[in-house]
C-alpha atoms as a PDB file:
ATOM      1  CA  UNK A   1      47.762  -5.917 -33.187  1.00  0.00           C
ATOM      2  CA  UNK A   2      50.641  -7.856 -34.714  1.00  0.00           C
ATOM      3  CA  UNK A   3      53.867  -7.530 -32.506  1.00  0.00           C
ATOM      4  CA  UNK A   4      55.518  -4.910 -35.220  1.00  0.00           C
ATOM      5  CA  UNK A   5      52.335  -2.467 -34.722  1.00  0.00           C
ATOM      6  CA  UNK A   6      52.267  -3.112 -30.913  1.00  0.00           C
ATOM      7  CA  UNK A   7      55.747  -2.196 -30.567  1.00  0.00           C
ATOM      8  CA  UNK A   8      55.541   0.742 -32.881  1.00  0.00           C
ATOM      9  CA  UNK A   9      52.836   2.093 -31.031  1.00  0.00           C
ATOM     10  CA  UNK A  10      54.213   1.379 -27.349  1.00  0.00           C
ATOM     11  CA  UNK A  11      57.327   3.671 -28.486  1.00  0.00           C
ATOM     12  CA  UNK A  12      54.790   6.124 -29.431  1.00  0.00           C
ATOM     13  CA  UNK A  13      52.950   6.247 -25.763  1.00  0.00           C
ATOM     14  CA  UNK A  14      56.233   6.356 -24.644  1.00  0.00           C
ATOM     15  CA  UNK A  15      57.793   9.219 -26.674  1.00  0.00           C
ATOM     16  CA  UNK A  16      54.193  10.764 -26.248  1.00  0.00           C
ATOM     17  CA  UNK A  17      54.086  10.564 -22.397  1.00  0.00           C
ATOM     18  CA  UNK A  18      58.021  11.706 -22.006  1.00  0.00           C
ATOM     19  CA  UNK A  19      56.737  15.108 -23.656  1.00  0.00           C
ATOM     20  CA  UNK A  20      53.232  14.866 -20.918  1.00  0.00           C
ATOM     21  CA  UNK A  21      55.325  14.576 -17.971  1.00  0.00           C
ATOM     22  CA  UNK A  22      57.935  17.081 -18.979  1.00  0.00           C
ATOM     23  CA  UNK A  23      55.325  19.548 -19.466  1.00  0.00           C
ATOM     24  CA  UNK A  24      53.850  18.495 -15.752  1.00  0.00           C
ATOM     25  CA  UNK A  25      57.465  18.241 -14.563  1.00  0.00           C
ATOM     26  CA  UNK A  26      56.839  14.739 -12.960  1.00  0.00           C
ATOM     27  CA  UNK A  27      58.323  11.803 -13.120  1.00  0.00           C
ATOM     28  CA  UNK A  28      57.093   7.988 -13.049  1.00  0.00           C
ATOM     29  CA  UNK A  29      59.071   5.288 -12.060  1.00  0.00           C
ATOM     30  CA  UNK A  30      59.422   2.155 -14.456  1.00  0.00           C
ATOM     31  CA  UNK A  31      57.805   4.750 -17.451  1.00  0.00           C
ATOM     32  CA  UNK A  32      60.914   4.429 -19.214  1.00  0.00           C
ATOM     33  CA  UNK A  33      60.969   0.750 -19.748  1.00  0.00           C
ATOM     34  CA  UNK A  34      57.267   0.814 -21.185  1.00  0.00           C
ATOM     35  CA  UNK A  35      58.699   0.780 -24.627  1.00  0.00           C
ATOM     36  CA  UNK A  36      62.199  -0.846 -24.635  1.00  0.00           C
ATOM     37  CA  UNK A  37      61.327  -3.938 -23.101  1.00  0.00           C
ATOM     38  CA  UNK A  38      58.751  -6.203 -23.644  1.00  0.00           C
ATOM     39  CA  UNK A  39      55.486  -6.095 -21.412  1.00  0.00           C
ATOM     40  CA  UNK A  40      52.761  -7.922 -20.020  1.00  0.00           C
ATOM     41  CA  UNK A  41      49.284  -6.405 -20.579  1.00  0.00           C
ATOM     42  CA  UNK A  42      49.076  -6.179 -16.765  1.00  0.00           C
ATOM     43  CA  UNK A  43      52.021  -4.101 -16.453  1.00  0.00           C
ATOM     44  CA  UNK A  44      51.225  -2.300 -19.010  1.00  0.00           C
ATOM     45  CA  UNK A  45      47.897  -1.257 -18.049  1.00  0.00           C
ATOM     46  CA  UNK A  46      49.401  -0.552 -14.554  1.00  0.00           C
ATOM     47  CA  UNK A  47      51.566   1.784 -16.135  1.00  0.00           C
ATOM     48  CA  UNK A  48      48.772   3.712 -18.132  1.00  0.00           C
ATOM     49  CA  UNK A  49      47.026   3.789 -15.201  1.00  0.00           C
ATOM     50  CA  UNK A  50      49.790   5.512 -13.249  1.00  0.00           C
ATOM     51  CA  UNK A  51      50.211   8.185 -15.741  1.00  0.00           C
ATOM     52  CA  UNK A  52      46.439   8.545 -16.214  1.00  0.00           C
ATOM     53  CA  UNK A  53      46.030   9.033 -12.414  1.00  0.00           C
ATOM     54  CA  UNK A  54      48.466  12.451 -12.655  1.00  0.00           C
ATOM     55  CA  UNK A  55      46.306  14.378 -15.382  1.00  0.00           C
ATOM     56  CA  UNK A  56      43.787  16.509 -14.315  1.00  0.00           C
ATOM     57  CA  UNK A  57      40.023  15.269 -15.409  1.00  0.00           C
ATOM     58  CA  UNK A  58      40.094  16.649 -18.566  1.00  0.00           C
ATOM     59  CA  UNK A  59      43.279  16.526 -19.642  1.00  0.00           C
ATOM     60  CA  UNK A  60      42.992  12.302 -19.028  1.00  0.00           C
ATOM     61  CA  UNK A  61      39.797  12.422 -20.780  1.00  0.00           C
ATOM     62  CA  UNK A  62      41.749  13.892 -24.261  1.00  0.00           C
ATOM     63  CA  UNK A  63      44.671  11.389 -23.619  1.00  0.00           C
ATOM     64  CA  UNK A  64      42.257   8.659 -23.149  1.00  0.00           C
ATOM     65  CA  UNK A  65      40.632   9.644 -26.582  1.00  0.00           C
ATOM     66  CA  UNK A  66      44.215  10.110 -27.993  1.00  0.00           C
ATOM     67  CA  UNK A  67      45.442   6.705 -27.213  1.00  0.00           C
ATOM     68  CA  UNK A  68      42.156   5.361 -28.562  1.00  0.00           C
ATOM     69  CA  UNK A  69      42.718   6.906 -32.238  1.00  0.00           C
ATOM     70  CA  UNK A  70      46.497   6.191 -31.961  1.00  0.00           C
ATOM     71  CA  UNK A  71      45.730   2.310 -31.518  1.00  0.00           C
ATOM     72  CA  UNK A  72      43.066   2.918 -34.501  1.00  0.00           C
ATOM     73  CA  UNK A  73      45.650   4.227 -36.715  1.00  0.00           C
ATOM     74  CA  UNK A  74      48.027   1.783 -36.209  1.00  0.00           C
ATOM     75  CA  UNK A  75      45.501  -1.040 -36.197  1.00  0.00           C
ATOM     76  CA  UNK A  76      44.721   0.483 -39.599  1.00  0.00           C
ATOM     77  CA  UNK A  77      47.962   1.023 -41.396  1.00  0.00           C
ATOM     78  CA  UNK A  78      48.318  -0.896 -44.649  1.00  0.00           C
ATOM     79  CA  UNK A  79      51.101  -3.284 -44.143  1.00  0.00           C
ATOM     80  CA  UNK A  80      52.898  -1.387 -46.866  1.00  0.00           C
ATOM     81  CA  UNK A  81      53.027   2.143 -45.362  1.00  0.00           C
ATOM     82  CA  UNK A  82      53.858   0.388 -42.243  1.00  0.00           C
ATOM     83  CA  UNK A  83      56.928  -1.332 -43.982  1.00  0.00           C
ATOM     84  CA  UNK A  84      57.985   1.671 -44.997  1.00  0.00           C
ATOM     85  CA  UNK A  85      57.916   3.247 -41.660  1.00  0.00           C
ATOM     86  CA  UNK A  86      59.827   0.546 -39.953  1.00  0.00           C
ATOM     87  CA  UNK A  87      62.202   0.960 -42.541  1.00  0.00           C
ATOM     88  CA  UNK A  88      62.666   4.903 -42.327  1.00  0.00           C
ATOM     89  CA  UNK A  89      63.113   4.600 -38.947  1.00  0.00           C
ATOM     90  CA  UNK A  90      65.327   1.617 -38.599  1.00  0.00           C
ATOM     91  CA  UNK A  91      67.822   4.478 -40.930  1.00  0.00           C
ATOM     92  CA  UNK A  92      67.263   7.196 -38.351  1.00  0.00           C
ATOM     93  CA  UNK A  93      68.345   4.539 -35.489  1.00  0.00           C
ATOM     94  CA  UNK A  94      71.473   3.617 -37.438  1.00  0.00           C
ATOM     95  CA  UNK A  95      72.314   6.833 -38.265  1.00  0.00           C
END
């Protein structure tokens, strides 16, 4: 993925496992940097693999298929809708 996907979808998994964790009430250190800095695909994959290692069985096997289609879509995303994103979003940060 170009660096503009990649990032988009990194804030996702992060926003995405912020919500997981709440609802488990645990927390993992370093999760908070996974989208606001930028990563190695070691540390990275270290990270998934911490967060993977808390869910119950099937619970990791739906955000293992989750992560899969979100990497899909954004792999996917005409560069046009994906400009448009950025840009809607970029507002909501300024805002």
């Amino acid at each position: 993925m170009d660096e503009i996907r990649r990032q988009s979808f990194l804030t996702w998994l992060h926003a995405h496992q912020s919500i997981v964790l709440a609802e488990q009430q645990t927390t993992v250190s370093g999760m908070d940097e996974m989208a606001s800095s930028p990563e190695t695909n070691l540390t990275l994959k270290n990270n998934l693999a911490v967060w993977l290692k808390l869910l119950p069985l099937q619970n990791l096997l739906i955000e293992y298929r989750l992560i899969l289609d979100e990497i899909s879509w954004w792999h996917d995303l005409e560069a046009n809708t994906l400009a448009d994103w950025v840009l809607r979003n970029d507002r909501k940060v300024e805002e």
